[in-house]
N, C-alpha and C. Protein backbone atom coordinates (compact mmCIF):
# COMPACT_ATOMS: atom_id res chain seq x y z
N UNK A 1 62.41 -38.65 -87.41
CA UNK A 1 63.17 -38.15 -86.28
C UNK A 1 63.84 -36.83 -86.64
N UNK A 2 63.62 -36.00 -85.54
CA UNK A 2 64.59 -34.58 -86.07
C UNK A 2 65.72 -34.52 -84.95
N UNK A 3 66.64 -34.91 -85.31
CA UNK A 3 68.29 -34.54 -84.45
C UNK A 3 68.18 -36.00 -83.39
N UNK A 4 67.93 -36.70 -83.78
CA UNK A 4 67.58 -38.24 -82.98
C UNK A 4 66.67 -38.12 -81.79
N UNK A 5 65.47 -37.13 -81.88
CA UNK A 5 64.55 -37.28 -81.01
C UNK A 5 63.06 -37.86 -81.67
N UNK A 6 62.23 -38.86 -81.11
CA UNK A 6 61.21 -39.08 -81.90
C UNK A 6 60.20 -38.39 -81.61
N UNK A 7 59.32 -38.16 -82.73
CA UNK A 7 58.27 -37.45 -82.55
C UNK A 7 57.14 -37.71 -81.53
N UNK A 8 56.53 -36.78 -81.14
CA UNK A 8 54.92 -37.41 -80.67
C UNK A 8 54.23 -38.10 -81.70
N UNK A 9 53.76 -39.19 -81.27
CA UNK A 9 52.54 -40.11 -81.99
C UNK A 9 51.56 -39.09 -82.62
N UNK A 10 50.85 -38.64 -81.95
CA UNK A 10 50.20 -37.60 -82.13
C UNK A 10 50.45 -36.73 -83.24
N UNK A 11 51.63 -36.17 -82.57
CA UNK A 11 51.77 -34.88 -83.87
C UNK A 11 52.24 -35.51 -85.10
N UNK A 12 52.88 -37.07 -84.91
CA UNK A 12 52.93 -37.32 -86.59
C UNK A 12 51.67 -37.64 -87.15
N UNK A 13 50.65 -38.06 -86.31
CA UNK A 13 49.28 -38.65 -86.81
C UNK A 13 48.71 -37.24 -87.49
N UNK A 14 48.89 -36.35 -86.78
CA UNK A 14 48.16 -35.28 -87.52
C UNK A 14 49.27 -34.31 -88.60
N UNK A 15 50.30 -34.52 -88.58
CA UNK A 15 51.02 -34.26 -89.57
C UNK A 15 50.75 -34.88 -90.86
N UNK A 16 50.12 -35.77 -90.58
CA UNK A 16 49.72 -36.74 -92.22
C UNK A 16 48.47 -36.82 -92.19
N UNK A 17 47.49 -36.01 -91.36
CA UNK A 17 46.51 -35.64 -91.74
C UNK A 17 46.66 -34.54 -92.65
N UNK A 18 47.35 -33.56 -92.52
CA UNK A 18 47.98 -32.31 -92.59
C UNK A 18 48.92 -31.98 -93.36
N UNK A 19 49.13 -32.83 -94.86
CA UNK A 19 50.17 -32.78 -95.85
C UNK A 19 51.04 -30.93 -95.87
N UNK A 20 49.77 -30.07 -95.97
CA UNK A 20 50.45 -28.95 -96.39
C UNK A 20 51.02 -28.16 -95.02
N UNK A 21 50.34 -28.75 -94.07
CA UNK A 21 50.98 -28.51 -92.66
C UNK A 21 52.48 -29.05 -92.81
N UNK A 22 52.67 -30.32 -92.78
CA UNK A 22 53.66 -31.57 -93.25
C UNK A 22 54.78 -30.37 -93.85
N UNK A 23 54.70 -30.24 -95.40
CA UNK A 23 55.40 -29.59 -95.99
C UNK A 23 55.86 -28.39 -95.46
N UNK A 24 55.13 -28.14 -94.82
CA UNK A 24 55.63 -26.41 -94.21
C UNK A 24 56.38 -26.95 -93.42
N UNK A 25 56.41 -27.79 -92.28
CA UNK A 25 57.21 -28.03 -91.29
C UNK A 25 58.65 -28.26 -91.46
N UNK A 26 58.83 -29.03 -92.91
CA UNK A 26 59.75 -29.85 -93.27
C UNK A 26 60.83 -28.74 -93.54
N UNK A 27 60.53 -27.94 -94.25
CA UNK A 27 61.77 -26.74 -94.75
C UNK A 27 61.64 -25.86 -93.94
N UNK A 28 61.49 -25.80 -92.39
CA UNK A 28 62.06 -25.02 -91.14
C UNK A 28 63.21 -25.67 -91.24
N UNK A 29 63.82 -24.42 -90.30
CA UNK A 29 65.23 -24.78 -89.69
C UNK A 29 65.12 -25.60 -88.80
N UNK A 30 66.24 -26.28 -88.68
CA UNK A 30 66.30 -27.48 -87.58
C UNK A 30 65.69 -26.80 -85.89
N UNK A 31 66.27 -25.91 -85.67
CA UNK A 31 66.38 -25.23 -84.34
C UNK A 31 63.95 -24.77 -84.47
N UNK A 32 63.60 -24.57 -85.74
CA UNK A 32 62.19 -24.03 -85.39
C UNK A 32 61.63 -25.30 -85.45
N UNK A 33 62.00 -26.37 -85.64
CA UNK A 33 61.32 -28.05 -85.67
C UNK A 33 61.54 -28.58 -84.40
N UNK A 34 62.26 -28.21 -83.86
CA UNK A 34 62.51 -28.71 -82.34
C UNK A 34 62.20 -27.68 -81.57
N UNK A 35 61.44 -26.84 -81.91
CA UNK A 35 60.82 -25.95 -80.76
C UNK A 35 59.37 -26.21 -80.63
N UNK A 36 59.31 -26.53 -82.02
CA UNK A 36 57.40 -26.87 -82.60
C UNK A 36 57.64 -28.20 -81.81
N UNK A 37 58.27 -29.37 -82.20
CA UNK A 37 58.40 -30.10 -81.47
C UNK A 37 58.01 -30.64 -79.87
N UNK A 38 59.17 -29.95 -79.36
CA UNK A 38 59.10 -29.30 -77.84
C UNK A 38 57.31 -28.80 -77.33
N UNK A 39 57.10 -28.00 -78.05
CA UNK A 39 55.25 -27.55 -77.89
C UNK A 39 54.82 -29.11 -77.75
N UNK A 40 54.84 -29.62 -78.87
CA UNK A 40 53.64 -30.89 -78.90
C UNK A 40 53.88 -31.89 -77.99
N UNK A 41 55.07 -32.08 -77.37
CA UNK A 41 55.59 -32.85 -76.44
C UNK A 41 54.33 -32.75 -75.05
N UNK A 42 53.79 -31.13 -75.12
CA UNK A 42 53.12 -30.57 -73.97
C UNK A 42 51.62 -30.91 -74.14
N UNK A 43 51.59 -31.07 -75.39
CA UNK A 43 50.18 -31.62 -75.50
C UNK A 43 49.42 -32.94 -75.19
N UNK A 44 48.23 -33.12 -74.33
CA UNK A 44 47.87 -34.06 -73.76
C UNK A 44 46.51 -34.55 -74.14
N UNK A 45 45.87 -33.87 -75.01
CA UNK A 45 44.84 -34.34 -76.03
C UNK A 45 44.45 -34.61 -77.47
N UNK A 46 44.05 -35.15 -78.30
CA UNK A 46 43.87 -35.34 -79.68
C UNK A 46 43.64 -33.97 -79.93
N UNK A 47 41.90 -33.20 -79.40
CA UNK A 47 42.29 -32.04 -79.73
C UNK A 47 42.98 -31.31 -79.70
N UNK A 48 43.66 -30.94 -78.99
CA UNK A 48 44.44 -29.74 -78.97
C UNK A 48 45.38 -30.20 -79.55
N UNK A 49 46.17 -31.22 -79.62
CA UNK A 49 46.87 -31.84 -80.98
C UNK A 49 46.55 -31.61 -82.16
N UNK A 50 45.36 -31.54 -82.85
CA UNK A 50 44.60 -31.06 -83.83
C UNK A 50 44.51 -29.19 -84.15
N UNK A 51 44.47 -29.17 -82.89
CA UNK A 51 44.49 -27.64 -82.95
C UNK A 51 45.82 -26.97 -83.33
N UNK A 52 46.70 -27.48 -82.66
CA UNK A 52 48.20 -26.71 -82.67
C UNK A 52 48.68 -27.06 -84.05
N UNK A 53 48.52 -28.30 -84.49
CA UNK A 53 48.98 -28.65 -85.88
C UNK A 53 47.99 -27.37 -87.00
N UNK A 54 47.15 -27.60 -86.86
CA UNK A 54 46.18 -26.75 -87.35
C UNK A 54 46.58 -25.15 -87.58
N UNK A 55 47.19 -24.88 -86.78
CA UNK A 55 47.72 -23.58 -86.08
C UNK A 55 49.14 -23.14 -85.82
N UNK A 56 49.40 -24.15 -86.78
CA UNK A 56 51.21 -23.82 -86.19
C UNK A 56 51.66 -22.78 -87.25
N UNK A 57 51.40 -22.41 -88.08
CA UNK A 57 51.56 -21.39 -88.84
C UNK A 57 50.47 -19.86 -89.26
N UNK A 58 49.73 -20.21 -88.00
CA UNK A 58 48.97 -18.80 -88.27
C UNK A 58 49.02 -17.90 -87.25
């Protein structure tokens, strides 16, 4: 949980696909984890779940 909101299913499923994704996410600031957050909330498919995780740092 970041600031008592739970994650998407999703984006944690592919967050632990995604260790070095994972790690990057973790040492953002609170305020850039709940914006990434906020994004995946919008997402309504595996892929593009896959994609954005994939992509959240390039």
């Amino acid at each position: 949980m970041i600031d008592n909101q739970e994650l998407p299913i999703g984006f944690t499923m592919e967050l632990a696909q995604h260790s070095h994704v994972l790690n990057r996410f973790a040492q953002l600031p609170q305020a850039e984890q709940t914006s990434i957050v906020n994004g995946a909330k919008e997402i309504k498919s595996r892929n593009e779940m896959r994609n954005y995780v994939e992509n959240m740092f390039q």
